[in-house]
PDB file of N, CA and C in Angstrom:
ATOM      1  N   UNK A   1       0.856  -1.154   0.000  1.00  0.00           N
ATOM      2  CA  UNK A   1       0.000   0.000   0.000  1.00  0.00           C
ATOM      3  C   UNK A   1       0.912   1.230   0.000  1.00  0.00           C
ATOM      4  N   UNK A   2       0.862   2.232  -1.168  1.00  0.00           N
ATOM      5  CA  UNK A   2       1.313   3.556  -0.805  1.00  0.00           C
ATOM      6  C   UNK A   2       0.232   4.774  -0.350  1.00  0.00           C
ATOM      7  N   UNK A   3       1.172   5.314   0.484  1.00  0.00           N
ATOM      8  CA  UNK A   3       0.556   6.423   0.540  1.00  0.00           C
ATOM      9  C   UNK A   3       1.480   8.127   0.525  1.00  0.00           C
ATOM     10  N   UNK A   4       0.204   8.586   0.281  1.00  0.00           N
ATOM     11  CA  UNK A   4       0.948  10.307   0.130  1.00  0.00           C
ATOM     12  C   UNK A   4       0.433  11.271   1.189  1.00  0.00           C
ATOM     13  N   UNK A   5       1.633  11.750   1.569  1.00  0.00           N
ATOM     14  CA  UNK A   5       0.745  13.259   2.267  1.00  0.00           C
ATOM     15  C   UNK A   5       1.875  14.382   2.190  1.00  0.00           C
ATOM     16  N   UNK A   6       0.581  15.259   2.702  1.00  0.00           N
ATOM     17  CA  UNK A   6       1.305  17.030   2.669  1.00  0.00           C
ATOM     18  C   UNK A   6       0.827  17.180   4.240  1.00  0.00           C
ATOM     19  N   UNK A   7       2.124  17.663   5.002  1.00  0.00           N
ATOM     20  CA  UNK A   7       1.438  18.288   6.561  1.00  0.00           C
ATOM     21  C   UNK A   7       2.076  19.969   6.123  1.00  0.00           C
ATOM     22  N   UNK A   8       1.398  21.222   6.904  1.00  0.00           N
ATOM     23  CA  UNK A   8       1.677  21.990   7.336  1.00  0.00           C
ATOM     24  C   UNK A   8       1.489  22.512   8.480  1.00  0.00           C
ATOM     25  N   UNK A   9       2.841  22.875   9.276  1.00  0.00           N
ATOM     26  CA  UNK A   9       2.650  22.888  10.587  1.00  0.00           C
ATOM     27  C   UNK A   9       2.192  24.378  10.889  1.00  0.00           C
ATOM     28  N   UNK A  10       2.372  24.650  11.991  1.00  0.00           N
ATOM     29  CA  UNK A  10       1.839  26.339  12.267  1.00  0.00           C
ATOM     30  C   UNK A  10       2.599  27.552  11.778  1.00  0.00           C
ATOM     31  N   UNK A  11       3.367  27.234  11.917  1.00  0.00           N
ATOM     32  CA  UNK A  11       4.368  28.018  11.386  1.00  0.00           C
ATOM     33  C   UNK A  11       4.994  28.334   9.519  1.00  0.00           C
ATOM     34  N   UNK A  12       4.001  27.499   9.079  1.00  0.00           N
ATOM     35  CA  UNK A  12       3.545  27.866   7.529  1.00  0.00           C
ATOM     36  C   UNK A  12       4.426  26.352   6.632  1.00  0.00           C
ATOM     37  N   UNK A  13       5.219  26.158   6.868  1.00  0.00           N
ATOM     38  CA  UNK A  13       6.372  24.840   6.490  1.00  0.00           C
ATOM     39  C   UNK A  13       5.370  23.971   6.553  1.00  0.00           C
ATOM     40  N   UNK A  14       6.253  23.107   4.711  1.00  0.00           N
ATOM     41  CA  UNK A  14       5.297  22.269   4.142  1.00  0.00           C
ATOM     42  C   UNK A  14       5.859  21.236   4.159  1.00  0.00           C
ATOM     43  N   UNK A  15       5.491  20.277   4.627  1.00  0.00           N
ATOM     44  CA  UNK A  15       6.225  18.758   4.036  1.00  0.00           C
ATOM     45  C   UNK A  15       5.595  17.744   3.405  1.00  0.00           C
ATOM     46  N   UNK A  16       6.002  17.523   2.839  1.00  0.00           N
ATOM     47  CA  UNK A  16       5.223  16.223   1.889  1.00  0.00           C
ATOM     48  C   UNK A  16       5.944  15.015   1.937  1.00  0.00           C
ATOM     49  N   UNK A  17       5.349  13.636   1.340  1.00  0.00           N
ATOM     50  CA  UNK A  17       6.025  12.890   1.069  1.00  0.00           C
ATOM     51  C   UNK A  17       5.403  11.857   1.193  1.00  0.00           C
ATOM     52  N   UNK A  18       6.076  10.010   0.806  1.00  0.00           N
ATOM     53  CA  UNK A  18       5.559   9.352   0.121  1.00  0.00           C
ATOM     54  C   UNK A  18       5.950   8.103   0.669  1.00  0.00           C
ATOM     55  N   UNK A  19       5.131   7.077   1.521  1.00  0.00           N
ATOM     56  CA  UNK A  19       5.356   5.650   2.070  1.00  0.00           C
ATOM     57  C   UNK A  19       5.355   4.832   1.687  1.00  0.00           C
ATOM     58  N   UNK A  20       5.587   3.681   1.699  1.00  0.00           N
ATOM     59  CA  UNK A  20       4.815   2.197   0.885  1.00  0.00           C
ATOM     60  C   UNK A  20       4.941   1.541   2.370  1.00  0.00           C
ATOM     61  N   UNK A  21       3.859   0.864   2.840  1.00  0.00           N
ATOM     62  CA  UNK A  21       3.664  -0.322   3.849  1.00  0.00           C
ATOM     63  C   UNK A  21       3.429  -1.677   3.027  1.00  0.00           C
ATOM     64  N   UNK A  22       4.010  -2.386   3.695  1.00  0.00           N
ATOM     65  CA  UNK A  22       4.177  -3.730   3.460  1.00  0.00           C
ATOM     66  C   UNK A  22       3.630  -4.565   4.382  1.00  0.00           C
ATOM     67  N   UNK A  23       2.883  -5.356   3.901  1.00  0.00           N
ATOM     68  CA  UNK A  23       1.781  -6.864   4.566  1.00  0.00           C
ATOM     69  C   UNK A  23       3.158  -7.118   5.298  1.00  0.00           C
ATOM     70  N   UNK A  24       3.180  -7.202   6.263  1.00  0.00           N
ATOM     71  CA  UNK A  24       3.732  -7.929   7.677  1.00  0.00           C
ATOM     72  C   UNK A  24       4.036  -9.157   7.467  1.00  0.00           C
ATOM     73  N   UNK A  25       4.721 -10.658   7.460  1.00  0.00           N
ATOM     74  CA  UNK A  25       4.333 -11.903   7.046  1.00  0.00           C
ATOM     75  C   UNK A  25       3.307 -12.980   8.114  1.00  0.00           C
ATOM     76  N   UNK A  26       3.417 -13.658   8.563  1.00  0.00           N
ATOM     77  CA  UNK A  26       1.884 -14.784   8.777  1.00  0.00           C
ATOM     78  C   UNK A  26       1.410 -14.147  10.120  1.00  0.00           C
ATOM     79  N   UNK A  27       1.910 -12.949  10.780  1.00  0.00           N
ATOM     80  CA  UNK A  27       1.790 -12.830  12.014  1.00  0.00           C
ATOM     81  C   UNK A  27       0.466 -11.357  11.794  1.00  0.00           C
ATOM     82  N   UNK A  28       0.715 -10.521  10.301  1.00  0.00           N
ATOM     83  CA  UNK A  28      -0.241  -9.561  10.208  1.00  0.00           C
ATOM     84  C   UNK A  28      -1.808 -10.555  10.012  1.00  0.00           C
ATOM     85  N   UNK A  29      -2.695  -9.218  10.766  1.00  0.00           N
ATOM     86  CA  UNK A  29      -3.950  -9.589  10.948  1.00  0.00           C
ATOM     87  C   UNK A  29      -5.092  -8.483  10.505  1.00  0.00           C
ATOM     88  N   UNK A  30      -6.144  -8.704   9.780  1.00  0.00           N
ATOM     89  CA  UNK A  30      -7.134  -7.756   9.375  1.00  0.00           C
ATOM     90  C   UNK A  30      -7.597  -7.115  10.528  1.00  0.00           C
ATOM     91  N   UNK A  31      -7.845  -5.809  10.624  1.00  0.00           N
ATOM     92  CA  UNK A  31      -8.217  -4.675  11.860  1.00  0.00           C
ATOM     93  C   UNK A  31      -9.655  -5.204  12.349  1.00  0.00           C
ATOM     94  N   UNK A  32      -9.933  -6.092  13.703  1.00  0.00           N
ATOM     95  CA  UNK A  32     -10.977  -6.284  14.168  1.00  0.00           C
ATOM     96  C   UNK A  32     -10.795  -6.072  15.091  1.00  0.00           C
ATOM     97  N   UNK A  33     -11.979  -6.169  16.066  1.00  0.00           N
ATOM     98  CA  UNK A  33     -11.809  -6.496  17.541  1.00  0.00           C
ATOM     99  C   UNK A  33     -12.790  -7.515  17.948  1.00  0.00           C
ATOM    100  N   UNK A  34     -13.239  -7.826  19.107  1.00  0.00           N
ATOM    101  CA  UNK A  34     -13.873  -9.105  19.376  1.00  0.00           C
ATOM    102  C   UNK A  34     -14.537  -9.795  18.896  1.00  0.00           C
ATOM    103  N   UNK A  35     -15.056 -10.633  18.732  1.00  0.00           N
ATOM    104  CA  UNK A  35     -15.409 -11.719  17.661  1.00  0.00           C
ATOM    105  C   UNK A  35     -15.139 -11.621  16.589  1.00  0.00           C
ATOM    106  N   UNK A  36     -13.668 -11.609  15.825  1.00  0.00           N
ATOM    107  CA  UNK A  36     -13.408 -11.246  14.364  1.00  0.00           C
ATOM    108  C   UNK A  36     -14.529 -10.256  13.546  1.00  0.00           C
ATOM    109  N   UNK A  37     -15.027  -9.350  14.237  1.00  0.00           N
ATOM    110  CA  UNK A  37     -15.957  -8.546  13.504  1.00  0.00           C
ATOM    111  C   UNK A  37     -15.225  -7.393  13.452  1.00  0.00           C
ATOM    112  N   UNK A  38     -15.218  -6.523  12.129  1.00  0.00           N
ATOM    113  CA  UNK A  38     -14.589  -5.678  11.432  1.00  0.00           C
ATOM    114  C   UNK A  38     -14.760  -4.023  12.663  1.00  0.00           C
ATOM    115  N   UNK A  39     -13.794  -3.080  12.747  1.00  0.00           N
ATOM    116  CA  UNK A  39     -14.219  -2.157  13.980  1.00  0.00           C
ATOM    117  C   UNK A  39     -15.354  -0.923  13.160  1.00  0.00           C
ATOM    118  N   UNK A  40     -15.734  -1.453  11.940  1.00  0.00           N
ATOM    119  CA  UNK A  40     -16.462  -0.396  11.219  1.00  0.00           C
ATOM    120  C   UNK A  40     -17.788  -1.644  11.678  1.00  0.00           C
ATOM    121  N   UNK A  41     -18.069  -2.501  11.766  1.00  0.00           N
ATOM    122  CA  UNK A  41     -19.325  -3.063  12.266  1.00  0.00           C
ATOM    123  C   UNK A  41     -19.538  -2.471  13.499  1.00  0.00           C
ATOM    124  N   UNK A  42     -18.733  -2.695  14.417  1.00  0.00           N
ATOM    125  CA  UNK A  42     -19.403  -2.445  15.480  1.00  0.00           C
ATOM    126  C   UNK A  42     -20.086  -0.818  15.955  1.00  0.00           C
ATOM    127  N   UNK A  43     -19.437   0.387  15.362  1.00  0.00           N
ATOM    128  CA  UNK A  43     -19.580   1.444  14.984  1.00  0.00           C
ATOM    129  C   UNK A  43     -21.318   1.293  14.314  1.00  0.00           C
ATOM    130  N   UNK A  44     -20.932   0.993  12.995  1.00  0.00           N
ATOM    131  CA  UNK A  44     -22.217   1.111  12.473  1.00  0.00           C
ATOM    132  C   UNK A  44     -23.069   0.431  12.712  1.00  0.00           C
ATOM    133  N   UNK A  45     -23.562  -0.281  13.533  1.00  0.00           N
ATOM    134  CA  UNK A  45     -24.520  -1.066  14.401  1.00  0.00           C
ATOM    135  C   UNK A  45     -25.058  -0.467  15.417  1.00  0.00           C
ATOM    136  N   UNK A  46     -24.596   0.631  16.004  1.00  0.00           N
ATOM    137  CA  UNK A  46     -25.126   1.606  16.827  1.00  0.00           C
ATOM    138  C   UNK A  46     -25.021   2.956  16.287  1.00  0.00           C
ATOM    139  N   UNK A  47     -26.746   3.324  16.565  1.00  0.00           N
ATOM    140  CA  UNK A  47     -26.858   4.293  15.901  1.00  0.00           C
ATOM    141  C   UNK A  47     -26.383   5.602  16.332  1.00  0.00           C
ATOM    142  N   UNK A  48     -26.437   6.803  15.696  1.00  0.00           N
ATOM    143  CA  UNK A  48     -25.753   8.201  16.087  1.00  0.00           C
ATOM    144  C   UNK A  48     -26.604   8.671  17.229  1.00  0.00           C
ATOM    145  N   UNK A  49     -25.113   9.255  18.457  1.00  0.00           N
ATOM    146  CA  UNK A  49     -26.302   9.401  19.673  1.00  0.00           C
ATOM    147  C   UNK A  49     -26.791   8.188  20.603  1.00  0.00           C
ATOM    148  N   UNK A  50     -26.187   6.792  20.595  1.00  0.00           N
ATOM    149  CA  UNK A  50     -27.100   5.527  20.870  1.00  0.00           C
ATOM    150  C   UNK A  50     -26.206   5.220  21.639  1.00  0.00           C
ATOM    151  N   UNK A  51     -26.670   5.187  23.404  1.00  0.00           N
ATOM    152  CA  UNK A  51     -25.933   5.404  24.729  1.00  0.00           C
ATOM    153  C   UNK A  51     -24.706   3.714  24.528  1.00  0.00           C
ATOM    154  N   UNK A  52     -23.183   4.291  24.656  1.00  0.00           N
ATOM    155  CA  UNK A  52     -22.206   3.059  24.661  1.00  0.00           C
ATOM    156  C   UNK A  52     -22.417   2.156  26.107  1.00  0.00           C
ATOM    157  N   UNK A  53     -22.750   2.842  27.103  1.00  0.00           N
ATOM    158  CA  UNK A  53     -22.553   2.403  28.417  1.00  0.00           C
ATOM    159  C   UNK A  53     -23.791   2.858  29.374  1.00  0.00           C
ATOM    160  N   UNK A  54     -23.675   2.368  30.413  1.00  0.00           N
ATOM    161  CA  UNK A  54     -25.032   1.962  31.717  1.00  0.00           C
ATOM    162  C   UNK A  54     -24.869   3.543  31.695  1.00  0.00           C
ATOM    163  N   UNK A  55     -23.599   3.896  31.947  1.00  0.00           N
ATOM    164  CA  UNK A  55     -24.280   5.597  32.074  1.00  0.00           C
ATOM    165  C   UNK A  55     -24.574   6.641  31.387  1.00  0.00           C
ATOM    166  N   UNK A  56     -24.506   6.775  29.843  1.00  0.00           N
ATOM    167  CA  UNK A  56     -24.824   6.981  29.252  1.00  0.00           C
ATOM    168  C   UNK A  56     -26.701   6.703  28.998  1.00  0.00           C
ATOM    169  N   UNK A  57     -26.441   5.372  29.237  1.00  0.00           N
ATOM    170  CA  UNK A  57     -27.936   5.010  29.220  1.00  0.00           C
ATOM    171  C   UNK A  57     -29.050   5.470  30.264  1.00  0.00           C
ATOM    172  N   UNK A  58     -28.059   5.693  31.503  1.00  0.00           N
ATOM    173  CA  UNK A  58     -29.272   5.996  32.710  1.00  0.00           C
ATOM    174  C   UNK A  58     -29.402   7.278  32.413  1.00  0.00           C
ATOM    175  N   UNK A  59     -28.482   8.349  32.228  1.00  0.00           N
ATOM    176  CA  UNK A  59     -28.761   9.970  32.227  1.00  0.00           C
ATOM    177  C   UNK A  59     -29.576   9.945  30.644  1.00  0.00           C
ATOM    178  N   UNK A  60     -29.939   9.041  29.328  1.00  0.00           N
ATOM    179  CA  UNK A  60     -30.668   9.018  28.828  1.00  0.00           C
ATOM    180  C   UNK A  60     -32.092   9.044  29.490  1.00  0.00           C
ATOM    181  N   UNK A  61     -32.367   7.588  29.894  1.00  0.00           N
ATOM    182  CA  UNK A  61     -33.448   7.734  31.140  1.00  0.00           C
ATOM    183  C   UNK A  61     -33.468   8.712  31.377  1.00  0.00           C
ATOM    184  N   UNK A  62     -32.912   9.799  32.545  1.00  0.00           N
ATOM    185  CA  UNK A  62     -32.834  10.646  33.597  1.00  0.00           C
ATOM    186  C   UNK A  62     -33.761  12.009  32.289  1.00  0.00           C
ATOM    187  N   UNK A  63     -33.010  11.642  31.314  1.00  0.00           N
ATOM    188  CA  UNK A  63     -33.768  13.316  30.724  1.00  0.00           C
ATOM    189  C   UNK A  63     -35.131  12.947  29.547  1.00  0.00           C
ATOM    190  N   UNK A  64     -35.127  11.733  29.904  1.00  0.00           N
ATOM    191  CA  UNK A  64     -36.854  11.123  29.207  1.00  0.00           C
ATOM    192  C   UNK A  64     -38.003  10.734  30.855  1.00  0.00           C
ATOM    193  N   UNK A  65     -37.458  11.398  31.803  1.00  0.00           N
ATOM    194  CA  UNK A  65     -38.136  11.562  33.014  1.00  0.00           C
ATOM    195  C   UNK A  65     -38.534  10.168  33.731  1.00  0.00           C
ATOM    196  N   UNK A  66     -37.728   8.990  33.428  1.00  0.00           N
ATOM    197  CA  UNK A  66     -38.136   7.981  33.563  1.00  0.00           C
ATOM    198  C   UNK A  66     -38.226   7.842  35.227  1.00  0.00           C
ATOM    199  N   UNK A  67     -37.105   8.465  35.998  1.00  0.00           N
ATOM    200  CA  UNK A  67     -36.771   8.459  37.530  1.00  0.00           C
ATOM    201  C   UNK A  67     -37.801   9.306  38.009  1.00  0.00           C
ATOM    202  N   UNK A  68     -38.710   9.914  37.626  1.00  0.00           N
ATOM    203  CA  UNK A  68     -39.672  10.908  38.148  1.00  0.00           C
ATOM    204  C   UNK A  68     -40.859  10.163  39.448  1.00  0.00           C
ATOM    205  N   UNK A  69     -40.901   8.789  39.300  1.00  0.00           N
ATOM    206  CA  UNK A  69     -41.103   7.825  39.624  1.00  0.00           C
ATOM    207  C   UNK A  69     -40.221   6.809  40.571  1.00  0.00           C
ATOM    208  N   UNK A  70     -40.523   6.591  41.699  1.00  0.00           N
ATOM    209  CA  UNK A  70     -39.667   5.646  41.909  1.00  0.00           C
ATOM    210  C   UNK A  70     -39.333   3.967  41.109  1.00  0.00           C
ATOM    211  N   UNK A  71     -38.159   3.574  40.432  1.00  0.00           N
ATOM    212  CA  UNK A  71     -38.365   2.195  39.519  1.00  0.00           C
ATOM    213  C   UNK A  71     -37.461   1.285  40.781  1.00  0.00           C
ATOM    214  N   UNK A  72     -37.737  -0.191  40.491  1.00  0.00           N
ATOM    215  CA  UNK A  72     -36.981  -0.831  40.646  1.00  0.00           C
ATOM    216  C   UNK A  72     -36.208  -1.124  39.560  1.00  0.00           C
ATOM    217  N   UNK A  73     -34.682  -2.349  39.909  1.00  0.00           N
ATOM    218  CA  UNK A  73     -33.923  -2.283  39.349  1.00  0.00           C
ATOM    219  C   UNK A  73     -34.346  -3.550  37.983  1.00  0.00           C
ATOM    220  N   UNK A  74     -35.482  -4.060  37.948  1.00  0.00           N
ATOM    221  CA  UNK A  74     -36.266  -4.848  37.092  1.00  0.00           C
ATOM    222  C   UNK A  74     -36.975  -3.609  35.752  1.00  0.00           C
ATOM    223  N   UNK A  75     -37.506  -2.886  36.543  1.00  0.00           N
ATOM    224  CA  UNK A  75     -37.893  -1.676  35.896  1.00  0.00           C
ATOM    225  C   UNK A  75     -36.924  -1.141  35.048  1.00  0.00           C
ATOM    226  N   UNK A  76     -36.383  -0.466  35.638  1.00  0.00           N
ATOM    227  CA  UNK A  76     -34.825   0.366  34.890  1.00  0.00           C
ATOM    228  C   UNK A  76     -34.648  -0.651  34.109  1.00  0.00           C
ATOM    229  N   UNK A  77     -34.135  -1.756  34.215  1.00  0.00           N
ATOM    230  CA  UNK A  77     -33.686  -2.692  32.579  1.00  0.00           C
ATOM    231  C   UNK A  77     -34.111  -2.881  31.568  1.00  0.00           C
ATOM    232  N   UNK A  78     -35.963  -3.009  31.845  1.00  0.00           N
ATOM    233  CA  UNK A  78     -36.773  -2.725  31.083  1.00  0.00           C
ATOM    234  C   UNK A  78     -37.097  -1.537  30.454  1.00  0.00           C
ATOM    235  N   UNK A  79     -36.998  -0.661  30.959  1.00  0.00           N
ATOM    236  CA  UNK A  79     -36.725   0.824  30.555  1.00  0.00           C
ATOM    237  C   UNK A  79     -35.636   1.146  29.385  1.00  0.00           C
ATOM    238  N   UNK A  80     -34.781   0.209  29.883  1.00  0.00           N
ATOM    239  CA  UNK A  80     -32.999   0.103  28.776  1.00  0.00           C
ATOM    240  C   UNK A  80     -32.881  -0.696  27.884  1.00  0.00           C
ATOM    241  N   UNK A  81     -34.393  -2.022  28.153  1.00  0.00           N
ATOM    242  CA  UNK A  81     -34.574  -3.210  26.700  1.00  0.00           C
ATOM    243  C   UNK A  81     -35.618  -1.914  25.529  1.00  0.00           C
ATOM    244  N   UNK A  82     -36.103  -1.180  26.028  1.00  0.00           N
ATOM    245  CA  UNK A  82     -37.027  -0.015  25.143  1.00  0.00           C
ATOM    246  C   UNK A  82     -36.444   0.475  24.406  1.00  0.00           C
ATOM    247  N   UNK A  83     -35.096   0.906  24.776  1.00  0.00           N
ATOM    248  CA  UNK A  83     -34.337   1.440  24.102  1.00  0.00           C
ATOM    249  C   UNK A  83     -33.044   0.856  23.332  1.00  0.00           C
ATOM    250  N   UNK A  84     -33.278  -0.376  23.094  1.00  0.00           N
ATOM    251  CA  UNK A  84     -32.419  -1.239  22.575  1.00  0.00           C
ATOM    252  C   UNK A  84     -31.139  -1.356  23.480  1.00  0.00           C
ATOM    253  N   UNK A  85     -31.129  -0.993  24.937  1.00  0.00           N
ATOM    254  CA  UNK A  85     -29.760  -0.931  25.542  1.00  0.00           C
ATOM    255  C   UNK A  85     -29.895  -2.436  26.513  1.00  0.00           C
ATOM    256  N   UNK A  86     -29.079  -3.214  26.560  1.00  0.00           N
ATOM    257  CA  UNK A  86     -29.015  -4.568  27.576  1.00  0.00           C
ATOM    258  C   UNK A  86     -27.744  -4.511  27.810  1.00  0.00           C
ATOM    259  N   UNK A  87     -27.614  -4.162  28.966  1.00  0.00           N
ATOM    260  CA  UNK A  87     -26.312  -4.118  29.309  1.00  0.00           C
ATOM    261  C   UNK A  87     -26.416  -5.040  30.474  1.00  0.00           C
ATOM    262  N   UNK A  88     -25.111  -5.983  31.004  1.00  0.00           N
ATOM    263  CA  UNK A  88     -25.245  -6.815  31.744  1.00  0.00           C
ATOM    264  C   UNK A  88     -25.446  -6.208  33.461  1.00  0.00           C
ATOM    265  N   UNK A  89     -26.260  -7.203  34.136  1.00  0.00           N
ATOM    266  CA  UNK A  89     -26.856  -6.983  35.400  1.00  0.00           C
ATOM    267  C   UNK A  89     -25.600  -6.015  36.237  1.00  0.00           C
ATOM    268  N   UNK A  90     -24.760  -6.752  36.385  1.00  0.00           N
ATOM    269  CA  UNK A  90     -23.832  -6.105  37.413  1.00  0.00           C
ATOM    270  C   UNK A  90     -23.360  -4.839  37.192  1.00  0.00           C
ATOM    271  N   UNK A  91     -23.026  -4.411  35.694  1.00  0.00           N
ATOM    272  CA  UNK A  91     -22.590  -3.351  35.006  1.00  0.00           C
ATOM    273  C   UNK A  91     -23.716  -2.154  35.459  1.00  0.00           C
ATOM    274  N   UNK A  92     -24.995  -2.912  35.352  1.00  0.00           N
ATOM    275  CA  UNK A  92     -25.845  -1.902  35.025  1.00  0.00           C
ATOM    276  C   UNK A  92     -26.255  -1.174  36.391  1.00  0.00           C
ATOM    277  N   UNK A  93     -25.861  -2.129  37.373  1.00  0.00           N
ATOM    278  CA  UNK A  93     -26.080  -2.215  39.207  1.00  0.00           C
ATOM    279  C   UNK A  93     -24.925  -1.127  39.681  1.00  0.00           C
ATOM    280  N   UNK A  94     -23.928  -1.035  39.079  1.00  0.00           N
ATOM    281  CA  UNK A  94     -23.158  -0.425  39.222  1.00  0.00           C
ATOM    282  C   UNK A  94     -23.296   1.446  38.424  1.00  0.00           C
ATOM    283  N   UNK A  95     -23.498   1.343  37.463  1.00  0.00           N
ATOM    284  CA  UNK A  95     -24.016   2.371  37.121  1.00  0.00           C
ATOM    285  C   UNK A  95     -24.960   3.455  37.922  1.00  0.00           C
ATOM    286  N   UNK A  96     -26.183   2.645  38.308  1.00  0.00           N
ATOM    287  CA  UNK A  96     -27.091   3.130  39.408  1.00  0.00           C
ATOM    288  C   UNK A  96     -26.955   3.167  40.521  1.00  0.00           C
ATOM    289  N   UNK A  97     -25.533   2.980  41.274  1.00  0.00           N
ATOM    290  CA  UNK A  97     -24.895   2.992  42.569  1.00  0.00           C
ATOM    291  C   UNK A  97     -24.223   4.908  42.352  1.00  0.00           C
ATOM    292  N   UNK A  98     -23.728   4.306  41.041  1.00  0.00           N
ATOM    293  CA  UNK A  98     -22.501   6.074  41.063  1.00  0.00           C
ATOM    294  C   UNK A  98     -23.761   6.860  40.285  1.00  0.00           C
ATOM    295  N   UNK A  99     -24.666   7.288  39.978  1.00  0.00           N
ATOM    296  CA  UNK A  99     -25.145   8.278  39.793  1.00  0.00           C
ATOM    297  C   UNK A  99     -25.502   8.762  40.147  1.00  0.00           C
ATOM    298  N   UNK A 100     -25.154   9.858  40.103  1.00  0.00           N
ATOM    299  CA  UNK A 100     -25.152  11.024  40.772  1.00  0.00           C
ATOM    300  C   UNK A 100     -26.656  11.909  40.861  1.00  0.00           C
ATOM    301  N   UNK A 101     -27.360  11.681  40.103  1.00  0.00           N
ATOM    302  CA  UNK A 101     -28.180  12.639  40.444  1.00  0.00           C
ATOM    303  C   UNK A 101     -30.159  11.751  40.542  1.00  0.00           C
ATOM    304  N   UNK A 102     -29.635  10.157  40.870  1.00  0.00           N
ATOM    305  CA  UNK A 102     -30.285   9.209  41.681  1.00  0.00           C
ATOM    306  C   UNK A 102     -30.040   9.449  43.260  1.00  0.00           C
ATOM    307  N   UNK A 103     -31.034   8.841  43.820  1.00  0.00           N
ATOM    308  CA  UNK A 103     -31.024   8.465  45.465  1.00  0.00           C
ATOM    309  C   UNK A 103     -31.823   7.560  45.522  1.00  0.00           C
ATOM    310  N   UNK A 104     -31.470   6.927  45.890  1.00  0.00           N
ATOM    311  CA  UNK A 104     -31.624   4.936  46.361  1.00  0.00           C
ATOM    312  C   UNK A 104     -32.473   4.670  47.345  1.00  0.00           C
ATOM    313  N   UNK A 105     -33.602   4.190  47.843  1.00  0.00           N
ATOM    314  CA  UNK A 105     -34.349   3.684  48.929  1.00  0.00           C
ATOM    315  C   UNK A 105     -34.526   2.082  48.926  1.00  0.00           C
ATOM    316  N   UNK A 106     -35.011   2.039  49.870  1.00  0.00           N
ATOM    317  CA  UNK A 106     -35.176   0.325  49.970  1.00  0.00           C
ATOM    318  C   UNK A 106     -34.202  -0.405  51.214  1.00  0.00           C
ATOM    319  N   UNK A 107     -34.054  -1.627  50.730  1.00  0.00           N
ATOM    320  CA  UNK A 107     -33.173  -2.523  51.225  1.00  0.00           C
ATOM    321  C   UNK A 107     -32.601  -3.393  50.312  1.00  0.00           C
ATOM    322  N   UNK A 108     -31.647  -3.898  50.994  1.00  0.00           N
ATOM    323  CA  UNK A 108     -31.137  -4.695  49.578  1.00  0.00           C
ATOM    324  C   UNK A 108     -31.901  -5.717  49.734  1.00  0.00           C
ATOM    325  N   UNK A 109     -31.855  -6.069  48.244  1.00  0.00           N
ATOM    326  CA  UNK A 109     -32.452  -6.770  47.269  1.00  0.00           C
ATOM    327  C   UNK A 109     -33.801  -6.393  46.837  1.00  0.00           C
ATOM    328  N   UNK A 110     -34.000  -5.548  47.212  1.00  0.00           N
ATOM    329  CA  UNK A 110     -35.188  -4.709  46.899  1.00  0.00           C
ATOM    330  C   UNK A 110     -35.278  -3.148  46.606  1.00  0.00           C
ATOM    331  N   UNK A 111     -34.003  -2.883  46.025  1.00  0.00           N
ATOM    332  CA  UNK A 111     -33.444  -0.910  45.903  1.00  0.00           C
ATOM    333  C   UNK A 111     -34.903  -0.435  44.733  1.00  0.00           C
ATOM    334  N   UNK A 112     -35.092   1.011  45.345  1.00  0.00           N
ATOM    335  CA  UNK A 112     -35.280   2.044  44.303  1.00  0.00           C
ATOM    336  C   UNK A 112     -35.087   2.904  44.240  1.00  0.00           C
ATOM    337  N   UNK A 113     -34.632   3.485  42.413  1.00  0.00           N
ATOM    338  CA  UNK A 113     -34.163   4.825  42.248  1.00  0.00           C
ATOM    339  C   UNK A 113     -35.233   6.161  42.055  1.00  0.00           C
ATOM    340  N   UNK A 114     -34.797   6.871  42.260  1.00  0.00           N
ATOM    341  CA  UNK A 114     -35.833   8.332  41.948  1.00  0.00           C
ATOM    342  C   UNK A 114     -34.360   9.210  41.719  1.00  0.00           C
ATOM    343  N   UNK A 115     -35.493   9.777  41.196  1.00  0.00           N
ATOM    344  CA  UNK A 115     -33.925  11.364  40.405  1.00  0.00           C
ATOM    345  C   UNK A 115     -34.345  11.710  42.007  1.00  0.00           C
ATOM    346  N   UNK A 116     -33.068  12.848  42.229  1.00  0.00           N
ATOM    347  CA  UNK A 116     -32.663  13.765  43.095  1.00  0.00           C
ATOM    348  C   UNK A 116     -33.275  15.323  42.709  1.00  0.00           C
ATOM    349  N   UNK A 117     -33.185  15.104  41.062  1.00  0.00           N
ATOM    350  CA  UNK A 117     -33.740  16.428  40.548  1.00  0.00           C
ATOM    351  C   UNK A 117     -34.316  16.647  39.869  1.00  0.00           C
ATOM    352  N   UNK A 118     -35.031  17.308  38.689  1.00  0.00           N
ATOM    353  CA  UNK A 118     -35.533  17.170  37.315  1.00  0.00           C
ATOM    354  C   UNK A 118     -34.369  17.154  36.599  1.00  0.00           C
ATOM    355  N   UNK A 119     -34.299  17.022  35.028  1.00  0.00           N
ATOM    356  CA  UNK A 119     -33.440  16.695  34.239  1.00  0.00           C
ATOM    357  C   UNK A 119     -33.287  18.330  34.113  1.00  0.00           C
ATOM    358  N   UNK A 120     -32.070  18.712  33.815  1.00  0.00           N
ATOM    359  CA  UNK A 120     -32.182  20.221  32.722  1.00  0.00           C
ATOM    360  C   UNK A 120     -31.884  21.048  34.234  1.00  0.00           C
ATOM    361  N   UNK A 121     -31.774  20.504  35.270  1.00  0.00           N
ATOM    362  CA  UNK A 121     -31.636  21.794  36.343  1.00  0.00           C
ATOM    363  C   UNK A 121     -30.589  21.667  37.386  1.00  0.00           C
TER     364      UNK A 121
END
């Protein structure tokens, strides 16, 4: 593979110039990551805006007023299968421990969240 480029740095100076990379021998590997799936799949499989993580996903919740309500933690998942998000139990237990703008009642094995505030304030 060749390639070409031109950089100019801040100071106005131009450089150019011209590479060739070479296939690696039996040890190079096509750019994936987990399950041999290409890193442009996993990208384009989630849409623009479409929460990566539990917290991302809960402050989604948080500003579609879902906490306005007290949920359990059965609730909230279901809340996150609506939105195409399944993120695993513990991950997601953890998420709703550090957020910040939840407060927790109950006992364990029986927690619920409510916002602390409205969204936006």
């Amino acid at each position: 593979m060749k390639l070409s480029f031109v950089l100019k740095d801040d100071t106005g100076h131009v450089f150019e110039g011209d590479v060739e990379l070479k296939l690696k021998g039996s040890t190079a590997r096509p750019s994936s990551t987990k399950h041999g799936m290409p890193k442009s799949a996993h990208s384009a499989s989630a849409p623009s805006g479409h929460p990566r993580t539990p917290t991302d996903a809960l402050q989604r919740l948080h500003q579609k007023s879902v906490f306005k309500i007290e949920r359990e933690f059965q609730a909230v998942d279901e809340e996150l299968g609506k939105i195409d998000c399944n993120f695993p139990k513990p991950s997601l237990a953890k998420a709703l421990e550090r957020a910040r703008f939840l407060t927790r009642h109950g006992k364990r094995g029986s927690y619920r969240w409510i916002q602390k505030y409205p969204p936006g304030s």
